[in-house]
PDB file of N, CA and C in Angstrom:
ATOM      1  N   UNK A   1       1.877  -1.349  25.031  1.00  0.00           N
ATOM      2  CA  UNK A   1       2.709  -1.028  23.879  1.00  0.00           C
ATOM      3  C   UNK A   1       1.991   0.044  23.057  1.00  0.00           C
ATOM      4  N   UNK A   2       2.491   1.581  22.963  1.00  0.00           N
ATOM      5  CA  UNK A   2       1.679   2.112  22.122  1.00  0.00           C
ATOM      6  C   UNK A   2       2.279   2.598  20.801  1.00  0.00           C
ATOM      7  N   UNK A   3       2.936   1.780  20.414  1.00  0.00           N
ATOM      8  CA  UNK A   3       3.806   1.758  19.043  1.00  0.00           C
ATOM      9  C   UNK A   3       3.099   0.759  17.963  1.00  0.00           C
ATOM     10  N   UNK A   4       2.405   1.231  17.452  1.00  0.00           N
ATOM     11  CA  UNK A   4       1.883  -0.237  15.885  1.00  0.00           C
ATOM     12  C   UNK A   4       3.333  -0.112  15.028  1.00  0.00           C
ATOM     13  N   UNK A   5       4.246  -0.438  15.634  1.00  0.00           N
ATOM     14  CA  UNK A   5       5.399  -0.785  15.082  1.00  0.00           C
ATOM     15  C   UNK A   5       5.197  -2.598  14.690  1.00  0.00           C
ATOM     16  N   UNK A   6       4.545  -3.485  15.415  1.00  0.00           N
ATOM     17  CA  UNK A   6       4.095  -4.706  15.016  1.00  0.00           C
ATOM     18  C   UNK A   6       3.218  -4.593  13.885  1.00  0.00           C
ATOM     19  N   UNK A   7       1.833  -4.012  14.389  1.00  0.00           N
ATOM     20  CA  UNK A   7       1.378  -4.127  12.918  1.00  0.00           C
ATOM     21  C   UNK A   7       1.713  -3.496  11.593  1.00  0.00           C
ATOM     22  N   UNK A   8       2.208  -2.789  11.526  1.00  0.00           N
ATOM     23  CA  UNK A   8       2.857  -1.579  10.641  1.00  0.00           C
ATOM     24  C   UNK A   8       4.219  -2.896  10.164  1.00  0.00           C
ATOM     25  N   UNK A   9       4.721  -4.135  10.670  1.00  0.00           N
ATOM     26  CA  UNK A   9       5.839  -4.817  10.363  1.00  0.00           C
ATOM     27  C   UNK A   9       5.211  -5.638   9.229  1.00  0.00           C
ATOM     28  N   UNK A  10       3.883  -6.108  10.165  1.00  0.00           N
ATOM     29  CA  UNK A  10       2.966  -7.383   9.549  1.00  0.00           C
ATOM     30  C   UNK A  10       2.562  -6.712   8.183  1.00  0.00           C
ATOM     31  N   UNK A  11       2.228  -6.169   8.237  1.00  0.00           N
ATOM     32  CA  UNK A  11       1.689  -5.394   6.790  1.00  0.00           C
ATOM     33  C   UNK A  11       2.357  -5.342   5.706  1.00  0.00           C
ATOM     34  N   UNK A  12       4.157  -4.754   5.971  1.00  0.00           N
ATOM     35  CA  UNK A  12       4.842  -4.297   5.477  1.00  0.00           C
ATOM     36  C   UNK A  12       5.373  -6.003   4.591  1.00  0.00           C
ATOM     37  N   UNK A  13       5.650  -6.764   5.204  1.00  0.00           N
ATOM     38  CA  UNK A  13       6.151  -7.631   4.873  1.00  0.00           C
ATOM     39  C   UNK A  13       5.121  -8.885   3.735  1.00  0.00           C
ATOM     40  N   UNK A  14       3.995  -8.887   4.232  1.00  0.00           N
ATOM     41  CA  UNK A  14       2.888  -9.368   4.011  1.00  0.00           C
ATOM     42  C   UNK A  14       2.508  -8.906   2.409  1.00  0.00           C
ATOM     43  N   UNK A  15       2.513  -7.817   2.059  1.00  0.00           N
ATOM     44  CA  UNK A  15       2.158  -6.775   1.031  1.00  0.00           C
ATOM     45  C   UNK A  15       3.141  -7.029   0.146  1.00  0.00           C
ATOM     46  N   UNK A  16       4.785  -7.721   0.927  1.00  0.00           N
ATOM     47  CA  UNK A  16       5.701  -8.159   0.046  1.00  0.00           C
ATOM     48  C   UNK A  16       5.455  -9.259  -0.891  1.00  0.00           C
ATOM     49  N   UNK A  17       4.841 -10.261  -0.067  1.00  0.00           N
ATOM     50  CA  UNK A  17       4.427 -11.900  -0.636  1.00  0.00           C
ATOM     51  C   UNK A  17       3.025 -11.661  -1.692  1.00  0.00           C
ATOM     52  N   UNK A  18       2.272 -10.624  -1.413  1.00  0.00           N
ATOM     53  CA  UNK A  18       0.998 -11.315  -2.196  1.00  0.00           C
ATOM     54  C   UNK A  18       0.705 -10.988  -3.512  1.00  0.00           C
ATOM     55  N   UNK A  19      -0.461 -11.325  -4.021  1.00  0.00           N
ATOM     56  CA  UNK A  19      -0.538 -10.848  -5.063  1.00  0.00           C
ATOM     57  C   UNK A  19      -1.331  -9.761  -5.259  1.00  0.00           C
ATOM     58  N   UNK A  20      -1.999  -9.727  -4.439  1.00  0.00           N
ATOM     59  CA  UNK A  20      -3.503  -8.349  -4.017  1.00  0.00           C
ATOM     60  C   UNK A  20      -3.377  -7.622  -2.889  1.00  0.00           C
ATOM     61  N   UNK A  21      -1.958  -7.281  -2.699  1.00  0.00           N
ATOM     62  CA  UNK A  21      -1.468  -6.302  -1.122  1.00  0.00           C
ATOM     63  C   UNK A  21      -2.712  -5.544  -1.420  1.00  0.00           C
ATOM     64  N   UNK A  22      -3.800  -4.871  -2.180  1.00  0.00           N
ATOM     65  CA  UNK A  22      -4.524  -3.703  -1.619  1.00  0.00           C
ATOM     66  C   UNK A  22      -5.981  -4.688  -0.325  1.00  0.00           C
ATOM     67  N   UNK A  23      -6.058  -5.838  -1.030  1.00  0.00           N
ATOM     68  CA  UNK A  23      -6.481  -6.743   0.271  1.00  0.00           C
ATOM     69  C   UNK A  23      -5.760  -7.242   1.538  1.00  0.00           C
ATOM     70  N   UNK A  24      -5.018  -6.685   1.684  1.00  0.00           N
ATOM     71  CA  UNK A  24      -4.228  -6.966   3.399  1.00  0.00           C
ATOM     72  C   UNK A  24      -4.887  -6.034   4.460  1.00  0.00           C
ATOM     73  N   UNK A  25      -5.363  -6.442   5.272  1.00  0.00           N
ATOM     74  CA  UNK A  25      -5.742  -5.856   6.136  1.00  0.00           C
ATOM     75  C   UNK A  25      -5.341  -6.471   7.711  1.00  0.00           C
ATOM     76  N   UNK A  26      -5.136  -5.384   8.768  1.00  0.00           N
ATOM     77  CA  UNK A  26      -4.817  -6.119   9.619  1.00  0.00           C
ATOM     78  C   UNK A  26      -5.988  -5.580  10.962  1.00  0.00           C
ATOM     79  N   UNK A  27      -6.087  -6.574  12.001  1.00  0.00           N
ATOM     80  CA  UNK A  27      -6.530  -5.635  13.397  1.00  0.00           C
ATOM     81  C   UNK A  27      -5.160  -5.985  14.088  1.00  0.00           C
ATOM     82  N   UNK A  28      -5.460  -5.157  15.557  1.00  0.00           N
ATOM     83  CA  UNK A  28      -4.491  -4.848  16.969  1.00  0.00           C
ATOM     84  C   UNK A  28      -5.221  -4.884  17.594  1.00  0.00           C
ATOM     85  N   UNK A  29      -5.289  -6.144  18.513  1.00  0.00           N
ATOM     86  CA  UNK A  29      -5.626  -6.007  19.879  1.00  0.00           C
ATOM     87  C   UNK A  29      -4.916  -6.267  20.738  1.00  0.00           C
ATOM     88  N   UNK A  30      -4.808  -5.299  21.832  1.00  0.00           N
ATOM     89  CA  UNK A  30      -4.271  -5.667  23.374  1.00  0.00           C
ATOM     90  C   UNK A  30      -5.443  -5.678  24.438  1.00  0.00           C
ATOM     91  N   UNK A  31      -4.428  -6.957  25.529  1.00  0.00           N
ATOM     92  CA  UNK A  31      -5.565  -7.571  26.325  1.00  0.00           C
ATOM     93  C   UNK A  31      -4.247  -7.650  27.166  1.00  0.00           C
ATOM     94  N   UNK A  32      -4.461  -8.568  28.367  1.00  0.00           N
ATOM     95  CA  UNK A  32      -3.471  -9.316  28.975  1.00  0.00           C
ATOM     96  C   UNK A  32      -2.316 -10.369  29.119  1.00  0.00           C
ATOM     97  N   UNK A  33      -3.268 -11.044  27.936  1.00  0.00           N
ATOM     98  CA  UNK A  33      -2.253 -11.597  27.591  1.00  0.00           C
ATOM     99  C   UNK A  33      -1.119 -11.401  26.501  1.00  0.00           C
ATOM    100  N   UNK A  34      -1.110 -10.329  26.148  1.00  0.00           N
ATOM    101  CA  UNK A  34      -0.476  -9.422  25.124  1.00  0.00           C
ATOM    102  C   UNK A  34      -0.477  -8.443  24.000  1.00  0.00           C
ATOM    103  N   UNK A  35      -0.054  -9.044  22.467  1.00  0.00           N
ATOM    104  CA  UNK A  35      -0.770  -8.363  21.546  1.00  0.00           C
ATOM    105  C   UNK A  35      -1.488  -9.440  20.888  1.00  0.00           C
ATOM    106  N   UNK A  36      -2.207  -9.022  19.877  1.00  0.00           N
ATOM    107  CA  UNK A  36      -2.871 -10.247  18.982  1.00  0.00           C
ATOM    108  C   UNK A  36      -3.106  -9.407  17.557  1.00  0.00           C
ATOM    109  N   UNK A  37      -2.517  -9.658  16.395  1.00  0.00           N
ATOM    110  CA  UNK A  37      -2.069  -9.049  15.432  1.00  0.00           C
ATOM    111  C   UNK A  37      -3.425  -9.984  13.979  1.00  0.00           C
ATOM    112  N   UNK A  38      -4.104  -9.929  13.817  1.00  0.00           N
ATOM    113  CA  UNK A  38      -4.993 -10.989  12.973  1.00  0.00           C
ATOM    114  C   UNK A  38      -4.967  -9.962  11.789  1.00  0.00           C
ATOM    115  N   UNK A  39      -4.220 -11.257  11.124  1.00  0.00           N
ATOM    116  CA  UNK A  39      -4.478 -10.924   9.267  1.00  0.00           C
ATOM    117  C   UNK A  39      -5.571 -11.370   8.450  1.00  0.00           C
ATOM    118  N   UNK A  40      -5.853 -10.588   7.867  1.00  0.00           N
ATOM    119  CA  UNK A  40      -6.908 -10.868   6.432  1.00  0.00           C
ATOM    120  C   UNK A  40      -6.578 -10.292   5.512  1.00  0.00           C
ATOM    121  N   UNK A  41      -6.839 -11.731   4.621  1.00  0.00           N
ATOM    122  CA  UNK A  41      -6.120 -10.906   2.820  1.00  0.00           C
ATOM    123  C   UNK A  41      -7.255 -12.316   1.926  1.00  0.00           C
ATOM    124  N   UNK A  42      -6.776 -11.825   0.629  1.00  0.00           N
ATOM    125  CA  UNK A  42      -7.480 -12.554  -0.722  1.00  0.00           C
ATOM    126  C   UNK A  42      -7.336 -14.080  -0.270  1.00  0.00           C
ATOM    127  N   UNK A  43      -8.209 -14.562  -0.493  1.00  0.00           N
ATOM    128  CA  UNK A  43      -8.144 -16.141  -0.407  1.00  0.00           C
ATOM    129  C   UNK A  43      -7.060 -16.999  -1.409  1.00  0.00           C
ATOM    130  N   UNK A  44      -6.612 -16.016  -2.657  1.00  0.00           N
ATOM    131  CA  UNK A  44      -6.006 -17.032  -3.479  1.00  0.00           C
ATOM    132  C   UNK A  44      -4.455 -16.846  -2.492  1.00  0.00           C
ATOM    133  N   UNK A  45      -4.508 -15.745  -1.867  1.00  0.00           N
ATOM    134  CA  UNK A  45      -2.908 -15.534  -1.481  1.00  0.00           C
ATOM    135  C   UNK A  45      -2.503 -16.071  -0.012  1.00  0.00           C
ATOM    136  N   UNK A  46      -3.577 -17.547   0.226  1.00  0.00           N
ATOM    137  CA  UNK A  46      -3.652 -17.695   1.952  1.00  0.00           C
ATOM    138  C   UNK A  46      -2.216 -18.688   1.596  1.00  0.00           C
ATOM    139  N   UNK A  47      -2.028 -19.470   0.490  1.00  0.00           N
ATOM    140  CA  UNK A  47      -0.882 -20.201   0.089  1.00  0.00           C
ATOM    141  C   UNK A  47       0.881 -19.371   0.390  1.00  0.00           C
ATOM    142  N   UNK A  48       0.994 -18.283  -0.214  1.00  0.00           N
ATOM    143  CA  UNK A  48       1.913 -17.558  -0.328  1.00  0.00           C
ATOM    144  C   UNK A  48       1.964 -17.366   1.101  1.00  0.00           C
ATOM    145  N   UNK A  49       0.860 -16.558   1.600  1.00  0.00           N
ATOM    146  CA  UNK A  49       1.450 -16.048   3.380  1.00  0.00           C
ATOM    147  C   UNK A  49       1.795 -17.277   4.453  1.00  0.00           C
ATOM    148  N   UNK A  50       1.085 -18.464   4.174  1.00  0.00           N
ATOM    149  CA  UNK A  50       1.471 -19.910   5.031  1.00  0.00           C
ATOM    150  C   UNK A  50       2.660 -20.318   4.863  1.00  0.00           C
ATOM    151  N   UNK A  51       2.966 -20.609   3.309  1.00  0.00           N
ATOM    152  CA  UNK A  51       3.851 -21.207   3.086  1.00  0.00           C
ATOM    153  C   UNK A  51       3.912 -22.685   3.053  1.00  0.00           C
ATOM    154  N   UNK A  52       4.799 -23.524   2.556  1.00  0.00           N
ATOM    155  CA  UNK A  52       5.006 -25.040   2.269  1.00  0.00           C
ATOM    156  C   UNK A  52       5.196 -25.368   3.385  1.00  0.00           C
ATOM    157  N   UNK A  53       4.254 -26.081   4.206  1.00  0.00           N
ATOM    158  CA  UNK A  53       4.201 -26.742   5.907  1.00  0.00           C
ATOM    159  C   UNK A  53       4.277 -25.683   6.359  1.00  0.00           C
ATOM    160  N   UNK A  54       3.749 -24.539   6.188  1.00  0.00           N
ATOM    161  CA  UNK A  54       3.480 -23.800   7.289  1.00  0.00           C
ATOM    162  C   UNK A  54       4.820 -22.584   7.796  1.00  0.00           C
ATOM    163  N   UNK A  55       5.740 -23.099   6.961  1.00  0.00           N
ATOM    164  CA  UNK A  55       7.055 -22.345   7.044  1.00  0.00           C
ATOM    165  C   UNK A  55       7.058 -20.933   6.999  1.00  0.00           C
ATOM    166  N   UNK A  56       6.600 -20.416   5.763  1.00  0.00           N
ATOM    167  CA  UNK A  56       6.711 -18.641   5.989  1.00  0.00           C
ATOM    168  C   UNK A  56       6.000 -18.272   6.883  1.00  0.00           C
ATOM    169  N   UNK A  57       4.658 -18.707   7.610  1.00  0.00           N
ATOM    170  CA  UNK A  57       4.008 -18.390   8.471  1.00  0.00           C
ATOM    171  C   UNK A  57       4.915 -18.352  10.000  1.00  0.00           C
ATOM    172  N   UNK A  58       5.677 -19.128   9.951  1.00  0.00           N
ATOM    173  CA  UNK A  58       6.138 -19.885  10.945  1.00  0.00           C
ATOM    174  C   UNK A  58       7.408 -18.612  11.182  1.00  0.00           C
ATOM    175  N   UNK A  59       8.261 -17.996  10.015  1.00  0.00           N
ATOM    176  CA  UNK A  59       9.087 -17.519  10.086  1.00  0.00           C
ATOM    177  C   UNK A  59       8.457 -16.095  10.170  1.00  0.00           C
ATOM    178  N   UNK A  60       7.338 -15.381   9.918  1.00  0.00           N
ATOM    179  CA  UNK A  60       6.756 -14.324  10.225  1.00  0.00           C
ATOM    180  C   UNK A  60       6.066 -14.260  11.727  1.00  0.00           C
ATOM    181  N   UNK A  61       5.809 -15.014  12.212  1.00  0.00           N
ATOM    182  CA  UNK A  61       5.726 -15.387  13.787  1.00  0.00           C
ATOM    183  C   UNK A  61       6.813 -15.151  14.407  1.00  0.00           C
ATOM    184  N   UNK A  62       8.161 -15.658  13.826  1.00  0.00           N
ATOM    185  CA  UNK A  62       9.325 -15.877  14.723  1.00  0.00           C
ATOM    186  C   UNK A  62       9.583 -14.024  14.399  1.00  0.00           C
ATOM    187  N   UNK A  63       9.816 -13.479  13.622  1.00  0.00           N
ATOM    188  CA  UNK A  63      10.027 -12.230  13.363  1.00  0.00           C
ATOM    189  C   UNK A  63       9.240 -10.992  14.357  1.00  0.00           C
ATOM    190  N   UNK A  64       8.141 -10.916  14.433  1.00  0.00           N
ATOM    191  CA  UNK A  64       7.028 -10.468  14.481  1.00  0.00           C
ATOM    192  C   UNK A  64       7.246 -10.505  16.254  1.00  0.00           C
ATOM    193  N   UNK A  65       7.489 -12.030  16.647  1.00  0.00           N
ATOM    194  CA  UNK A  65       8.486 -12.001  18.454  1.00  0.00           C
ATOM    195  C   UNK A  65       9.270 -10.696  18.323  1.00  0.00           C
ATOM    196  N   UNK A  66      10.463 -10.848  17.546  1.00  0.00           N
ATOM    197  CA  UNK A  66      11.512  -9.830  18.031  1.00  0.00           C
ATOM    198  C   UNK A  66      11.085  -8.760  17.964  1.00  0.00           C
ATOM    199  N   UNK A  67      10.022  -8.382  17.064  1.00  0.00           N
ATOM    200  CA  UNK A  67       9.814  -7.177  17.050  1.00  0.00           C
ATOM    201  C   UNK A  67       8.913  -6.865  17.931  1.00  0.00           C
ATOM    202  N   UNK A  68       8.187  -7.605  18.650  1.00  0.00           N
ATOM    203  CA  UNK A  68       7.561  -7.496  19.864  1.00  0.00           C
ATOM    204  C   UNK A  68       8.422  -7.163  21.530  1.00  0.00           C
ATOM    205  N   UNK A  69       9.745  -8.121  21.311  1.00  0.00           N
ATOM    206  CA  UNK A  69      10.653  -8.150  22.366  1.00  0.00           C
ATOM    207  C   UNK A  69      11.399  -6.982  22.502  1.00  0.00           C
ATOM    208  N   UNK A  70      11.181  -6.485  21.429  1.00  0.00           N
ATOM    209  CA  UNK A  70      11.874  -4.580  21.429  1.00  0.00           C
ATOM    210  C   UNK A  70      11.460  -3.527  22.411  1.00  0.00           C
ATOM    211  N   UNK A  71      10.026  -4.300  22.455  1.00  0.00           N
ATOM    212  CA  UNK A  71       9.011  -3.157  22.861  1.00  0.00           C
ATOM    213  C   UNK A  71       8.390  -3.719  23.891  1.00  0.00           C
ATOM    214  N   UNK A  72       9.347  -5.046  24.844  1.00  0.00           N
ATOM    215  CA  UNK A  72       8.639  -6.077  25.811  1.00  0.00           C
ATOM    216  C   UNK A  72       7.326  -6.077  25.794  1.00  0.00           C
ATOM    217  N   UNK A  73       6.810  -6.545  24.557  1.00  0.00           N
ATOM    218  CA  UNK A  73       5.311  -6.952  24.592  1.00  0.00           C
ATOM    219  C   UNK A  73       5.310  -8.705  23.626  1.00  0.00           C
ATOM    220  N   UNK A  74       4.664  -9.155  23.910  1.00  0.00           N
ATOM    221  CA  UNK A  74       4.425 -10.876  23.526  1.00  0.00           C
ATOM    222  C   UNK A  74       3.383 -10.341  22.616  1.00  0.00           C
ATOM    223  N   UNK A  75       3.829 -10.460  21.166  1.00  0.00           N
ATOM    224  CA  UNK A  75       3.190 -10.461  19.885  1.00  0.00           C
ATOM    225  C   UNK A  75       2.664 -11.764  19.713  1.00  0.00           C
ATOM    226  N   UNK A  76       1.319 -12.121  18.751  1.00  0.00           N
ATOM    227  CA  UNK A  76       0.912 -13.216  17.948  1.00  0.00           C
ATOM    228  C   UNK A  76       0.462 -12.794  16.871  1.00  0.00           C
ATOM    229  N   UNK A  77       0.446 -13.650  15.983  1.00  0.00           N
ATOM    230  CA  UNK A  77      -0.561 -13.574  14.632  1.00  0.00           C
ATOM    231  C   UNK A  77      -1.443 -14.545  14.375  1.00  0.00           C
ATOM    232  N   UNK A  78      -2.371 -13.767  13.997  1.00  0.00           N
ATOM    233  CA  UNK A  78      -3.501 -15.422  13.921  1.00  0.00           C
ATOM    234  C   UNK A  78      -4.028 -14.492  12.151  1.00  0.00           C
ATOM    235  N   UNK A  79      -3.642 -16.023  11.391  1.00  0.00           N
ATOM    236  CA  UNK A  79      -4.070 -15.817   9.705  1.00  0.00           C
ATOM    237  C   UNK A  79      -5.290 -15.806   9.831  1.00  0.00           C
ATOM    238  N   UNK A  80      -6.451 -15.162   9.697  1.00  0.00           N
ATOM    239  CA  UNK A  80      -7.848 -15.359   9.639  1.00  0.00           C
ATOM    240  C   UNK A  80      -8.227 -16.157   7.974  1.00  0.00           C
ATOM    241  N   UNK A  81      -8.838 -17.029   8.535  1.00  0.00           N
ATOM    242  CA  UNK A  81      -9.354 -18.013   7.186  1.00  0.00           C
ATOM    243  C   UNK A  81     -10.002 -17.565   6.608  1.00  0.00           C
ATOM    244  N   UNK A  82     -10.371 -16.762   5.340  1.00  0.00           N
ATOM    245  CA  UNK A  82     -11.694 -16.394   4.784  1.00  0.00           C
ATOM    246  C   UNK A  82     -12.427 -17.380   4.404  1.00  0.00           C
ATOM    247  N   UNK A  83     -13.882 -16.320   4.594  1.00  0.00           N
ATOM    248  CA  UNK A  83     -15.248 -16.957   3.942  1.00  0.00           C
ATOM    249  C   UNK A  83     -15.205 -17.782   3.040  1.00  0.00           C
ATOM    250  N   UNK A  84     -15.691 -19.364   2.916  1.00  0.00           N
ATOM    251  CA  UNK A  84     -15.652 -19.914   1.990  1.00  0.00           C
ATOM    252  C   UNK A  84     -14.488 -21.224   1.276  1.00  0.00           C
ATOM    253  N   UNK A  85     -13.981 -20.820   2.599  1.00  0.00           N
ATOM    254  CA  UNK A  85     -12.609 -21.831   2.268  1.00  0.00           C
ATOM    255  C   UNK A  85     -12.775 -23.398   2.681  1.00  0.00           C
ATOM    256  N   UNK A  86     -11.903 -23.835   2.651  1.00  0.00           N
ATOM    257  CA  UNK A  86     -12.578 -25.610   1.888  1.00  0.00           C
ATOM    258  C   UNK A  86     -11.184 -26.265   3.192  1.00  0.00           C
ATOM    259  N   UNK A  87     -10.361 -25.126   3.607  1.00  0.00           N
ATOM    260  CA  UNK A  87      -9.247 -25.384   4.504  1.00  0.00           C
ATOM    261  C   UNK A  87      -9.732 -26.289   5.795  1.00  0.00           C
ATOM    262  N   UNK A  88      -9.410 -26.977   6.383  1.00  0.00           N
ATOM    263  CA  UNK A  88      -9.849 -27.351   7.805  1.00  0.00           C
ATOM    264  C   UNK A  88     -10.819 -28.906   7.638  1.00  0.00           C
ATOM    265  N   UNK A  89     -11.969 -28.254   8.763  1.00  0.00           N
ATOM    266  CA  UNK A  89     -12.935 -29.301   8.565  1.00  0.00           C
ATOM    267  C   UNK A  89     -13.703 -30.582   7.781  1.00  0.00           C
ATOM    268  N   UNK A  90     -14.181 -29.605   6.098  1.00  0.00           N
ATOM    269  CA  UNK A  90     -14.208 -29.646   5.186  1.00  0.00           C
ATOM    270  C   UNK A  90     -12.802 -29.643   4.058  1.00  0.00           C
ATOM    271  N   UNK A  91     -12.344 -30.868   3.486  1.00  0.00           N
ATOM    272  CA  UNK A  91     -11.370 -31.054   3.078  1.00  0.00           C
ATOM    273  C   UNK A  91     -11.648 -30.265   1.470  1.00  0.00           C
ATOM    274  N   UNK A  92     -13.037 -30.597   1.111  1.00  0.00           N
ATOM    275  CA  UNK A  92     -13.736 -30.321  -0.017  1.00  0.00           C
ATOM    276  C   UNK A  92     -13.021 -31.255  -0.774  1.00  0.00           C
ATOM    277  N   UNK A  93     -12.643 -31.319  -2.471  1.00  0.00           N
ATOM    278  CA  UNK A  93     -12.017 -32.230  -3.384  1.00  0.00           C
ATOM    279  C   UNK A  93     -10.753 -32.652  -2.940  1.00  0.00           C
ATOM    280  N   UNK A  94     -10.195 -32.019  -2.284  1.00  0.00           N
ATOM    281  CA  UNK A  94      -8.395 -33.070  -1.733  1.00  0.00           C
ATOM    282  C   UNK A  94      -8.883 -34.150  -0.981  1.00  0.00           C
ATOM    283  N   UNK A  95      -9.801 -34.189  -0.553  1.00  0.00           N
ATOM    284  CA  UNK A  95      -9.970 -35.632   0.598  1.00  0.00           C
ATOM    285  C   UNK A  95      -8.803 -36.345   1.243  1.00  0.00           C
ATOM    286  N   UNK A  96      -8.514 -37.184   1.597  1.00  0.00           N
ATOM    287  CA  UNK A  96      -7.938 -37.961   1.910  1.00  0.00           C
ATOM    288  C   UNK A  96      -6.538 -38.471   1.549  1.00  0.00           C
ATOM    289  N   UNK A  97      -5.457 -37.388   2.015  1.00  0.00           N
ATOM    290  CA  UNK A  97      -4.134 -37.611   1.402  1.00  0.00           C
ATOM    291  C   UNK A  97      -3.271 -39.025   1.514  1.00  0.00           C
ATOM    292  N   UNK A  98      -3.701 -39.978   2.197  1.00  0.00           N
ATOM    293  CA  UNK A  98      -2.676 -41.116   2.698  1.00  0.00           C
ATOM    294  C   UNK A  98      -3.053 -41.841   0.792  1.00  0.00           C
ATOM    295  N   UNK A  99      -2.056 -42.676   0.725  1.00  0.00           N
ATOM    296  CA  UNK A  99      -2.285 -42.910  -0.818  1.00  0.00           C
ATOM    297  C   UNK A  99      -3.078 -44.530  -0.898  1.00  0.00           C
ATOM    298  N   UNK A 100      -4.117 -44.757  -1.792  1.00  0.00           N
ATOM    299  CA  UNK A 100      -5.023 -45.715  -1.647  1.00  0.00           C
ATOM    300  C   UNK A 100      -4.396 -46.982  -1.562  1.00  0.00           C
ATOM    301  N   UNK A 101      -4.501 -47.956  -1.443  1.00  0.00           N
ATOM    302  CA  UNK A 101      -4.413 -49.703  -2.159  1.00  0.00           C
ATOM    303  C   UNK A 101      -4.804 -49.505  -3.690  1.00  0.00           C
ATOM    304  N   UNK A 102      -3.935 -50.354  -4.532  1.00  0.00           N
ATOM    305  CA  UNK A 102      -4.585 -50.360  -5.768  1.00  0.00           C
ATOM    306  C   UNK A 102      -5.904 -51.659  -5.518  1.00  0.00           C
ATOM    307  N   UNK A 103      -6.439 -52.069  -6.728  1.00  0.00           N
ATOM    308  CA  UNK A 103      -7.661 -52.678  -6.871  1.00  0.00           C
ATOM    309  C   UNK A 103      -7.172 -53.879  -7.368  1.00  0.00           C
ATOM    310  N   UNK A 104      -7.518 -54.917  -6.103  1.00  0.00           N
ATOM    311  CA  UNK A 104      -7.000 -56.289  -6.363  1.00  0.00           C
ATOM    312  C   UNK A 104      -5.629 -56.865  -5.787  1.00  0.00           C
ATOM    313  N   UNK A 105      -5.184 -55.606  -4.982  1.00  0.00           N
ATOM    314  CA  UNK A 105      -3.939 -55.991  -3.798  1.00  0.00           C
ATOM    315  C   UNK A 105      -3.965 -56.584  -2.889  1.00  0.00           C
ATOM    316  N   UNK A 106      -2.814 -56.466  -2.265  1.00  0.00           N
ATOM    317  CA  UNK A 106      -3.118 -58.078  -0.875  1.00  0.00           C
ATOM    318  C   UNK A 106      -3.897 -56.916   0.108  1.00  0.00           C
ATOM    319  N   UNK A 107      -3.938 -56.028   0.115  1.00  0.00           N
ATOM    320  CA  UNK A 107      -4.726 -54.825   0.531  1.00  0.00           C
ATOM    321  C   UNK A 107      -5.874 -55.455   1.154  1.00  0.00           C
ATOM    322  N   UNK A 108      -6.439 -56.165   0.021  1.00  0.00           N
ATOM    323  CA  UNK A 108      -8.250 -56.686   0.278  1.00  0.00           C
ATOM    324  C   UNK A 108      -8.328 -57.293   1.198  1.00  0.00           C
ATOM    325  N   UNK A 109      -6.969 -58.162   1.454  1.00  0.00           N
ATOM    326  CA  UNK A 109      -7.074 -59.354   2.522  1.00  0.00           C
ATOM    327  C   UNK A 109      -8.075 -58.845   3.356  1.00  0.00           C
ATOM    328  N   UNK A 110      -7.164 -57.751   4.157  1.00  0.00           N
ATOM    329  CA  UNK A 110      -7.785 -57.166   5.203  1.00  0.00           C
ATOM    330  C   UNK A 110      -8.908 -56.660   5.719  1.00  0.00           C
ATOM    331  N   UNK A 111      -9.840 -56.601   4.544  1.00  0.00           N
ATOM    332  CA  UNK A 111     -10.859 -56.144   5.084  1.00  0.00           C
ATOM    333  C   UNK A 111     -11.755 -56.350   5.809  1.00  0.00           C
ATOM    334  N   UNK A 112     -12.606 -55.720   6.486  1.00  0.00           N
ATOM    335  CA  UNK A 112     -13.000 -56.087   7.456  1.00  0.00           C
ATOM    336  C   UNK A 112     -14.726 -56.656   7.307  1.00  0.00           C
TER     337      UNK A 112
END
């Protein structure tokens, strides 16, 4: 594919959502197994480009296909996590979303 008509999409759209478009940056790589489109931007704006469950991400993927299927090449995007983020492994202060037992519920029975 020698059109950055993909990345030139990713950008375009991306720069729409954030709050620090002059931090968007993208690479292009082709390999065999297709393209591979990896974003990096401001850490406060990794919320805005994901989206609630993952949705705008999800719908810039689905986009980002067609505009790949134009040009019969198999596009991806991979969000690159910046330095420092608390996302993943490390939950950092959110810990543990399932919601506790209060203190002194039949909860205790159970313990082990």
């Amino acid at each position: 594919m020698a059109s950055n008509a993909d990345q030139e999409f990713v950008e375009y759209v991306v720069k729409a959502l954030v709050d620090n478009p002059k931090e968007v940056k993208t690479e292009r790589n082709v390999d065999e197994m297709g393209v591979l489109i990896s974003l990096h931007l401001n850490p406060e704006d990794m919320g805005k480009v994901i989206g609630r469950e993952g949705q705008t991400a999800k719908a810039l993927r689905t986009l980002l296909r067609v505009v790949g299927a134009k040009e019969r090449a198999r596009v991806n995007l991979k969000i690159v996590e910046p330095e420092g983020s608390t996302r993943g492994g490390d939950r950092g202060d959110r810990g543990d979303r399932r919601p506790k037992a209060a203190a002194g519920s039949d909860m205790d029975d159970f313990k082990l």
